[in-house]
N, C-alpha and C. Protein backbone atom coordinates (compact mmCIF):
# COMPACT_ATOMS: atom_id res chain seq x y z
N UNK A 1 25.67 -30.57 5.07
CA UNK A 1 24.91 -30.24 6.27
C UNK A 1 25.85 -29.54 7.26
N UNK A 2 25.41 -28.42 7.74
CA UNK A 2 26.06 -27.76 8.68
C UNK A 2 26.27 -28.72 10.09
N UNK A 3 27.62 -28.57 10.59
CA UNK A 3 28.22 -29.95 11.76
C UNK A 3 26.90 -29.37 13.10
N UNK A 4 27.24 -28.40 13.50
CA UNK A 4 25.94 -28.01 14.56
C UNK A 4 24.59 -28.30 14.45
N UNK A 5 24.03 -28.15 13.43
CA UNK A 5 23.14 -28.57 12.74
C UNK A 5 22.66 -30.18 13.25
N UNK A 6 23.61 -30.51 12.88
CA UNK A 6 23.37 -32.31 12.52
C UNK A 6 23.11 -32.77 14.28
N UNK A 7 24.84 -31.68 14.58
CA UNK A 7 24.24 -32.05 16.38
C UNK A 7 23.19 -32.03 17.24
N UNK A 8 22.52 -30.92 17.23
CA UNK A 8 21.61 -30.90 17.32
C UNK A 8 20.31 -31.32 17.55
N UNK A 9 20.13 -32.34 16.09
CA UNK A 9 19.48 -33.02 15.69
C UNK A 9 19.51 -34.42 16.20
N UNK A 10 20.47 -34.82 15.80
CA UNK A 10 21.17 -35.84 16.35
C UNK A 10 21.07 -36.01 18.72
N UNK A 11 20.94 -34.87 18.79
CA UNK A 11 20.76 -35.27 20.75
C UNK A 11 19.33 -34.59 20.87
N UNK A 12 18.80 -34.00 19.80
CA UNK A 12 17.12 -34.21 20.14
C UNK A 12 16.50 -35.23 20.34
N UNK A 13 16.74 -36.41 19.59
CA UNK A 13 16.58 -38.01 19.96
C UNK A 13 16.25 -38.00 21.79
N UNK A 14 17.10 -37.67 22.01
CA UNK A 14 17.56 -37.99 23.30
C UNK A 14 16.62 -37.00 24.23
N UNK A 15 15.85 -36.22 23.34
CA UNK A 15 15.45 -34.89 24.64
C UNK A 15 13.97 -34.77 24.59
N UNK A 16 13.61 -36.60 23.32
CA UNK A 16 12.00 -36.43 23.36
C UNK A 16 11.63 -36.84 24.80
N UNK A 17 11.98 -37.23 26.00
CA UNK A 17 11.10 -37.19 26.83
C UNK A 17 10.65 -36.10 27.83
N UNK A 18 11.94 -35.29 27.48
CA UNK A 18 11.90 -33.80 28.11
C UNK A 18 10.62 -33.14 27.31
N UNK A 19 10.87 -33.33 25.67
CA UNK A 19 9.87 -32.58 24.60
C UNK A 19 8.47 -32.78 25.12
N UNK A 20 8.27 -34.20 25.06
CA UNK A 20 6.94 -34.85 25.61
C UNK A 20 6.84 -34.57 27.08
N UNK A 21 7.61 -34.61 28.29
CA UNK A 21 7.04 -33.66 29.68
C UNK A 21 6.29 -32.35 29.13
N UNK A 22 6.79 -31.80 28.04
CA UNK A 22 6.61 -30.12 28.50
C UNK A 22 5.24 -29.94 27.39
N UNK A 23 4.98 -30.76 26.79
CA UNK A 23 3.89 -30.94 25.77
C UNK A 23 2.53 -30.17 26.19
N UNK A 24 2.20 -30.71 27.76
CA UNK A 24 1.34 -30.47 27.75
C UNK A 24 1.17 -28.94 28.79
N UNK A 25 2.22 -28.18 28.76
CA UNK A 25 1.97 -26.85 29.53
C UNK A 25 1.71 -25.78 28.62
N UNK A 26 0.61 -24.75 28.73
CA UNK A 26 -0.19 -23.96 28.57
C UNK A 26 0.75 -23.19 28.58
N UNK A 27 0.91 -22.07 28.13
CA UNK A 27 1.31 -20.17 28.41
C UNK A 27 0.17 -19.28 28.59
N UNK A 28 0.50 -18.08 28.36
CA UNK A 28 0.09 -17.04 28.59
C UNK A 28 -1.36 -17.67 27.63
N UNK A 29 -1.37 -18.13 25.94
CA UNK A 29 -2.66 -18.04 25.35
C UNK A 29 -3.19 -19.91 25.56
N UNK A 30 -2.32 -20.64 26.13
CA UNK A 30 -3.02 -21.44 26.58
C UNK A 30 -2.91 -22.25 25.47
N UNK A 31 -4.75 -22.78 24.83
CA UNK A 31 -4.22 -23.54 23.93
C UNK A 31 -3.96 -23.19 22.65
N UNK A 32 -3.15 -23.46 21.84
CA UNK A 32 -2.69 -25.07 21.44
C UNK A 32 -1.43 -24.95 22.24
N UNK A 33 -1.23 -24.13 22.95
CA UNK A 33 0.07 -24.13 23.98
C UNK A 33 1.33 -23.71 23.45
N UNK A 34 0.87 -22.87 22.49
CA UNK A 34 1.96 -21.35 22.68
C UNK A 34 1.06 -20.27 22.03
N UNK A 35 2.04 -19.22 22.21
CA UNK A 35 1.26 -18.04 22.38
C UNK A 35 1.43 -17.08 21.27
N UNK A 36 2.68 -17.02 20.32
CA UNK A 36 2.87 -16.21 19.16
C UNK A 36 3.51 -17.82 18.08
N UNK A 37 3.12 -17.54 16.98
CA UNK A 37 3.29 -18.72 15.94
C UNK A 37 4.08 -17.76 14.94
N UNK A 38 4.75 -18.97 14.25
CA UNK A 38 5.91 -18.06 13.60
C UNK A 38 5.57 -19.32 12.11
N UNK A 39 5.17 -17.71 11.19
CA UNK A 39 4.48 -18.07 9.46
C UNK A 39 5.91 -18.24 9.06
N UNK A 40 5.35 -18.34 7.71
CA UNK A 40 6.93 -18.51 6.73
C UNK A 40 7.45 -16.58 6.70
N UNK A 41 6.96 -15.47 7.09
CA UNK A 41 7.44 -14.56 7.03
C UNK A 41 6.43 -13.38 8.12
N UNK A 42 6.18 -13.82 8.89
CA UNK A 42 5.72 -12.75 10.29
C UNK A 42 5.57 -14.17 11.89
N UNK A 43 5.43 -13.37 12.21
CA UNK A 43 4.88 -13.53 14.12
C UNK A 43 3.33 -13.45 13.81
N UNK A 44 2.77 -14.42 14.09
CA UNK A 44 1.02 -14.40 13.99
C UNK A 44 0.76 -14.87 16.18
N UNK A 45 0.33 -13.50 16.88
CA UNK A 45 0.32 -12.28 16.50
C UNK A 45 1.34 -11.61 16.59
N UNK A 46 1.61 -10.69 15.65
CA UNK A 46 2.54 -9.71 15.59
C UNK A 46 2.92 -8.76 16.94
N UNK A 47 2.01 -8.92 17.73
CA UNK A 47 1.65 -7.85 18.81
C UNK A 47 0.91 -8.67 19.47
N UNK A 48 1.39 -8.62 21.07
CA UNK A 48 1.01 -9.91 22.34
C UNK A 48 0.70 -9.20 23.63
N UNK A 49 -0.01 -8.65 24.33
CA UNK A 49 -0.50 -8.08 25.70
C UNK A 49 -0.40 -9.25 26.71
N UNK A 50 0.27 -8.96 27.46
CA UNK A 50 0.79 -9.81 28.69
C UNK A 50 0.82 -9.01 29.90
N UNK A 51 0.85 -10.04 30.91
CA UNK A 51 0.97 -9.46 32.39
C UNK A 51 2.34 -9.29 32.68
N UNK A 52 2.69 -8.55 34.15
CA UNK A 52 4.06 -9.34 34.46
C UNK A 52 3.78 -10.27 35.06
N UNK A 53 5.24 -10.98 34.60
CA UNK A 53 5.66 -12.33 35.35
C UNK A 53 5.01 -13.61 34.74
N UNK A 54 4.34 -12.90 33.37
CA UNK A 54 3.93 -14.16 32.70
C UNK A 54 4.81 -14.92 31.17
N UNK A 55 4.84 -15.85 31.31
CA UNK A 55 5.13 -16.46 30.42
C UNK A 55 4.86 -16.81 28.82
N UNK A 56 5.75 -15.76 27.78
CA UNK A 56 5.72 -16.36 26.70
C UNK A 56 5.80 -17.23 25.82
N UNK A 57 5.51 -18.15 24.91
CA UNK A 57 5.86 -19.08 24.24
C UNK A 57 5.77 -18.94 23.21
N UNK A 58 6.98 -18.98 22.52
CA UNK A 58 6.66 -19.19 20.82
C UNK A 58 6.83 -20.25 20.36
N UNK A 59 5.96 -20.57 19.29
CA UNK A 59 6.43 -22.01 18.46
C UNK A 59 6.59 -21.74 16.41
N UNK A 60 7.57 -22.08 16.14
CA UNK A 60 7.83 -22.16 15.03
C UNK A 60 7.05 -22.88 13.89
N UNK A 61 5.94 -22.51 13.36
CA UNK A 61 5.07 -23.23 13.09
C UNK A 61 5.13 -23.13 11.18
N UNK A 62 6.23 -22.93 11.05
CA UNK A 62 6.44 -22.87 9.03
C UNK A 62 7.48 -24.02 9.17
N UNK A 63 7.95 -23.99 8.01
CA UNK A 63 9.05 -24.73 7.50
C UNK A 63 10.46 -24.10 7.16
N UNK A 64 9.90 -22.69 7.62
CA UNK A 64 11.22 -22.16 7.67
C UNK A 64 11.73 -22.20 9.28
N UNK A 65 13.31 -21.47 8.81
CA UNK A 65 13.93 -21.69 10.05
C UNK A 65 13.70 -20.25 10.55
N UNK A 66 13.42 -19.87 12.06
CA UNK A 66 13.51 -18.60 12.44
C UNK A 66 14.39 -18.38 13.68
N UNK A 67 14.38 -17.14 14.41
CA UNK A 67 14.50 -16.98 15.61
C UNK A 67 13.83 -15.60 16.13
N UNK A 68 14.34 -15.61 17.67
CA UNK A 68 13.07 -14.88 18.49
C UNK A 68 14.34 -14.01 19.25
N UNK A 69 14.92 -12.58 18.56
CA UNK A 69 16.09 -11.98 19.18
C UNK A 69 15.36 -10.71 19.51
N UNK A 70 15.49 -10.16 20.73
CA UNK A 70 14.97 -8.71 20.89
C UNK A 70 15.78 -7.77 20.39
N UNK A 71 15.26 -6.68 20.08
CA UNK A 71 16.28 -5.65 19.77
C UNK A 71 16.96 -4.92 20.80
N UNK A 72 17.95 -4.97 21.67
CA UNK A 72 18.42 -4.69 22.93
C UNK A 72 17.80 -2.94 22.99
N UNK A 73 17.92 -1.97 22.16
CA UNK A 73 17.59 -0.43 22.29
C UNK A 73 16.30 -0.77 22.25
N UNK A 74 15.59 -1.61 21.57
CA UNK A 74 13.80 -1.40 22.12
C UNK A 74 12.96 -2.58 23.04
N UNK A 75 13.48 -2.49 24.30
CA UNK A 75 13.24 -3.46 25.49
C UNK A 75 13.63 -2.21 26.98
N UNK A 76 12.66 -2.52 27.96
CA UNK A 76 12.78 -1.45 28.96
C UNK A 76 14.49 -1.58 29.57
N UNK A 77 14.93 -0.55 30.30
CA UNK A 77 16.34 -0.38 30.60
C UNK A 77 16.59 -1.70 31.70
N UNK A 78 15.71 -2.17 32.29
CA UNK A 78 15.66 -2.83 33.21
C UNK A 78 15.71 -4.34 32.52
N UNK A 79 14.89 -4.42 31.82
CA UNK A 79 14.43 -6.04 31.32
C UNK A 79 15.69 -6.87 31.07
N UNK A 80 15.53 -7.80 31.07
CA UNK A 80 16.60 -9.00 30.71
C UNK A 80 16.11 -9.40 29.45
N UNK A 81 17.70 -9.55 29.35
CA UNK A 81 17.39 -9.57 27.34
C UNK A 81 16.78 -11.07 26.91
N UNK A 82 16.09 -11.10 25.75
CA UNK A 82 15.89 -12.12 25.43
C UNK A 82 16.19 -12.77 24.05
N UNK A 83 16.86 -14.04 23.62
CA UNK A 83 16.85 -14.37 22.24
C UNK A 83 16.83 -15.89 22.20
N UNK A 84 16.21 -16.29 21.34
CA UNK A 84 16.38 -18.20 21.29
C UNK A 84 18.10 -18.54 20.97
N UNK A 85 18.03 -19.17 21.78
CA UNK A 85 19.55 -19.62 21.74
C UNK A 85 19.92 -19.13 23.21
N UNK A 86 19.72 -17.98 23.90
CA UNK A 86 20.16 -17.80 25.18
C UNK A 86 21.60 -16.85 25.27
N UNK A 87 21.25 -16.41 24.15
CA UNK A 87 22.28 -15.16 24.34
C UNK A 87 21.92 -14.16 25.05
N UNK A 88 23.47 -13.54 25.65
CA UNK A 88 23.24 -12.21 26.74
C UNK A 88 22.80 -10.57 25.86
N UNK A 89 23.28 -10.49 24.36
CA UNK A 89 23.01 -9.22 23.77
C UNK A 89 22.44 -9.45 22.75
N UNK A 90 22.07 -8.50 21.75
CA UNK A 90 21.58 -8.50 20.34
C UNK A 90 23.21 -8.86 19.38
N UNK A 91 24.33 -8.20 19.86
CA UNK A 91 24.99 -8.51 18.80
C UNK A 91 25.74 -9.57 18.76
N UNK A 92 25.82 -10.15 20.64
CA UNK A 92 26.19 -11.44 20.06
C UNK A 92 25.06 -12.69 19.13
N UNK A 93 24.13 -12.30 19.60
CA UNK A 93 22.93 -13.42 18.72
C UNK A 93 23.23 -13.05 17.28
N UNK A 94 23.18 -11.92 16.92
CA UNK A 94 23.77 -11.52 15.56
C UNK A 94 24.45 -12.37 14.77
N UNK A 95 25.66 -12.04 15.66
CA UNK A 95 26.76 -12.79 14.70
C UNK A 95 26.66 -14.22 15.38
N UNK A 96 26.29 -15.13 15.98
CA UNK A 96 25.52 -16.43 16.03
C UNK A 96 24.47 -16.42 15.28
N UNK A 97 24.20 -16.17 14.90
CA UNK A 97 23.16 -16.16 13.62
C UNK A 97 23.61 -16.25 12.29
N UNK A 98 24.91 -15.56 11.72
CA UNK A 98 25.35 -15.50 11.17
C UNK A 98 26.91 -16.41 10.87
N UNK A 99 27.85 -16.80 11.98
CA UNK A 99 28.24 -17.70 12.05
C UNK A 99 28.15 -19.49 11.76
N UNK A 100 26.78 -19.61 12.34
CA UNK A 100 26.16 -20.52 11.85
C UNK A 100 24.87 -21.35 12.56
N UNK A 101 23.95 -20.32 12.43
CA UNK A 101 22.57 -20.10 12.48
C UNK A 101 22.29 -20.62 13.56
N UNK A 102 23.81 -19.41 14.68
CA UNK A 102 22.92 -19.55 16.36
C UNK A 102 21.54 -19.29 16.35
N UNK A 103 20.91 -19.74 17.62
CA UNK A 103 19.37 -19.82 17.68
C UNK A 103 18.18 -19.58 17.01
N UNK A 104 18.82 -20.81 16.39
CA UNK A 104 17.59 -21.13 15.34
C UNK A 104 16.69 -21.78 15.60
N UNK A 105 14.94 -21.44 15.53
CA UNK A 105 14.00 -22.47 15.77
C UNK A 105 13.83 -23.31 14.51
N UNK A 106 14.05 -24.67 14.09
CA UNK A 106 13.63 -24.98 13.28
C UNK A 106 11.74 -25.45 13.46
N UNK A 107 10.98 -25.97 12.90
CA UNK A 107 9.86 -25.88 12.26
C UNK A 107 9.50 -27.02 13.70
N UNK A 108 8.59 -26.59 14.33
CA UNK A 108 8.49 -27.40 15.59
C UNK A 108 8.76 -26.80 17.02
N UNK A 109 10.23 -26.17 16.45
CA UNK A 109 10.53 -26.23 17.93
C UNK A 109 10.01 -24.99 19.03
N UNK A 110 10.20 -24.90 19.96
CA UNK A 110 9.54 -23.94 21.11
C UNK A 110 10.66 -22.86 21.69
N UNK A 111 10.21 -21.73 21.89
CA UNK A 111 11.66 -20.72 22.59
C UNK A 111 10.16 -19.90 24.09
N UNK A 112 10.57 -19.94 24.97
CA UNK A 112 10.03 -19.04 26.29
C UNK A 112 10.81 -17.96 27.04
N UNK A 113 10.15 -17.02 27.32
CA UNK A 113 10.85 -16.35 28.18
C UNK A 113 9.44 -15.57 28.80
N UNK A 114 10.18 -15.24 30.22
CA UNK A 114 9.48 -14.82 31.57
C UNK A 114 9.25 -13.38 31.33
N UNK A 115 8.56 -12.32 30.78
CA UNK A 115 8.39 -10.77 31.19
C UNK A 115 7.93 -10.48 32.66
N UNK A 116 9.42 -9.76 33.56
CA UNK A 116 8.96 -9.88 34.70
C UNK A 116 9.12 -7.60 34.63
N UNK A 117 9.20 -7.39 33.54
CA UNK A 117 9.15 -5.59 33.40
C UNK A 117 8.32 -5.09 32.25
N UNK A 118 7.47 -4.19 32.89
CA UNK A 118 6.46 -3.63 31.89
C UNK A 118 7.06 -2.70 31.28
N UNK A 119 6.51 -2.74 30.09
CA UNK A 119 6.66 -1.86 29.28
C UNK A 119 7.14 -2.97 27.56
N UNK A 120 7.01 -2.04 26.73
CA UNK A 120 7.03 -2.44 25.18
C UNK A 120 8.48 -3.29 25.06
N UNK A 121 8.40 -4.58 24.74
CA UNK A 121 9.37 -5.24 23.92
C UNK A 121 9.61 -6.13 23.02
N UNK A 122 10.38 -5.27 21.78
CA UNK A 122 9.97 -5.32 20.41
C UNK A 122 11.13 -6.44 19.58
N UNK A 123 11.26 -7.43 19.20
CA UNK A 123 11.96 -8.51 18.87
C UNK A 123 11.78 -8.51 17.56
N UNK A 124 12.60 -9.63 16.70
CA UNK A 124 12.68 -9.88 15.48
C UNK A 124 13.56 -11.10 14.92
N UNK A 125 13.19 -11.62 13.75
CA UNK A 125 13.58 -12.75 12.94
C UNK A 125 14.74 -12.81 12.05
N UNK A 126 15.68 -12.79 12.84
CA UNK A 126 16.98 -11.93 12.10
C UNK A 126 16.97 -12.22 10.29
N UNK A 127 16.81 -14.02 10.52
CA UNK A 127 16.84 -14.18 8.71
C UNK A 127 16.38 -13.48 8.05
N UNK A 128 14.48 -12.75 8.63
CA UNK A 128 13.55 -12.54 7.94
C UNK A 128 13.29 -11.18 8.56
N UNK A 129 14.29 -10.07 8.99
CA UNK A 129 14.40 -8.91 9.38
C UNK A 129 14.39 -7.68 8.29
N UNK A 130 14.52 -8.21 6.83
CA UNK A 130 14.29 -7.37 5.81
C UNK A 130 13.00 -7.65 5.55
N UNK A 131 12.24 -8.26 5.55
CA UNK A 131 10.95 -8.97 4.80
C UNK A 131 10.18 -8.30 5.82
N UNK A 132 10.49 -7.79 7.45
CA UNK A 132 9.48 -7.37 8.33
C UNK A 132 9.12 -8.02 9.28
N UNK A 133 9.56 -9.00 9.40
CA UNK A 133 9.17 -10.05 10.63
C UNK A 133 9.86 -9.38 11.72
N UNK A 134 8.90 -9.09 12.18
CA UNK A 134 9.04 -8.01 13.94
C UNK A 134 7.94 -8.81 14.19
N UNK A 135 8.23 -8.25 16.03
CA UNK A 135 6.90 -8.14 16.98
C UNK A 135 6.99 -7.78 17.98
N UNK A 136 6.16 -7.74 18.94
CA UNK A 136 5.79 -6.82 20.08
C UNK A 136 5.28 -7.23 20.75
N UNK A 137 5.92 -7.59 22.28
CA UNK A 137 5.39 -8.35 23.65
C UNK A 137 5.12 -6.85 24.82
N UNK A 138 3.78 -6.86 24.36
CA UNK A 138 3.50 -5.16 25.42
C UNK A 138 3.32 -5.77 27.27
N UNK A 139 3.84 -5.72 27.77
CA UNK A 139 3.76 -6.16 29.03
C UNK A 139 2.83 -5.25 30.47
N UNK A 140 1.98 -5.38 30.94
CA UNK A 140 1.13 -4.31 31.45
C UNK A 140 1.36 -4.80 32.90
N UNK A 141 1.58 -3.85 33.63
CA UNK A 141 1.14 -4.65 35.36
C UNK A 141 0.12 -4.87 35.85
């Protein structure tokens, strides 16, 4: 078992009452209370119309492991980057990904971020970045 891994796991114990506070908040699609679901190999939906300043949610809903990294060249010049795990670029999430499977959602877990700039931003599943797992948070004012 990978040591991060286990950690992880191991102080989630500790973060079900945080898990259970946040259970019951809505996003952008409300219910079941997130807004893009993540298959064993796409983003269901692939493509998400949002306001600004509203709130995304994804939830990891396979048994595989994923993550939610934007592609830094296709996100507006302005936007703040986004990736599960809370990295500042695409290539550091990269190689945290690859190191040892920085921001990873495993099967359950939840990743959010705020679109407070319109315009197209296009993310992806690094594991599952050959197979096609993209998507697209179009943000409108």
């Amino acid at each position: 078992m990978y040591r991060r891994r286990f950690l992880r796991r191991v102080g989630a114990a500790g973060g079900l009452a945080a898990t259970t506070a946040l259970a019951g908040c809505s996003a952008v699609g409300g219910d079941p209370g997130y807004d893009v679901g993540m298959v064993a190999d796409a983003y269901r939906p692939a493509e998400l119309t949002v306001s600004v300043g509203d709130t995304v949610v994804w939830e990891n809903t396979s048994a595989r492991a994923h993550t939610v990294t934007a592609y830094e060249s296709a996100i507006p010049d302005a936007a703040d980057y986004f990736a599960s795990g809370g990295f500042d670029d695409e290539l550091t999430a990269r190689e945290a990904w690859h190191d040892d499977f920085g921001g990873i959602l495993e099967s359950g877990d939840r990743f959010s971020h705020t679109f407070e700039v319109p315009g197209r931003h296009d993310y992806v599943c690094i594991p599952h970045e050959t197979g096609g797992m993209v998507g697209t948070v179009v943000v409108e004012e």
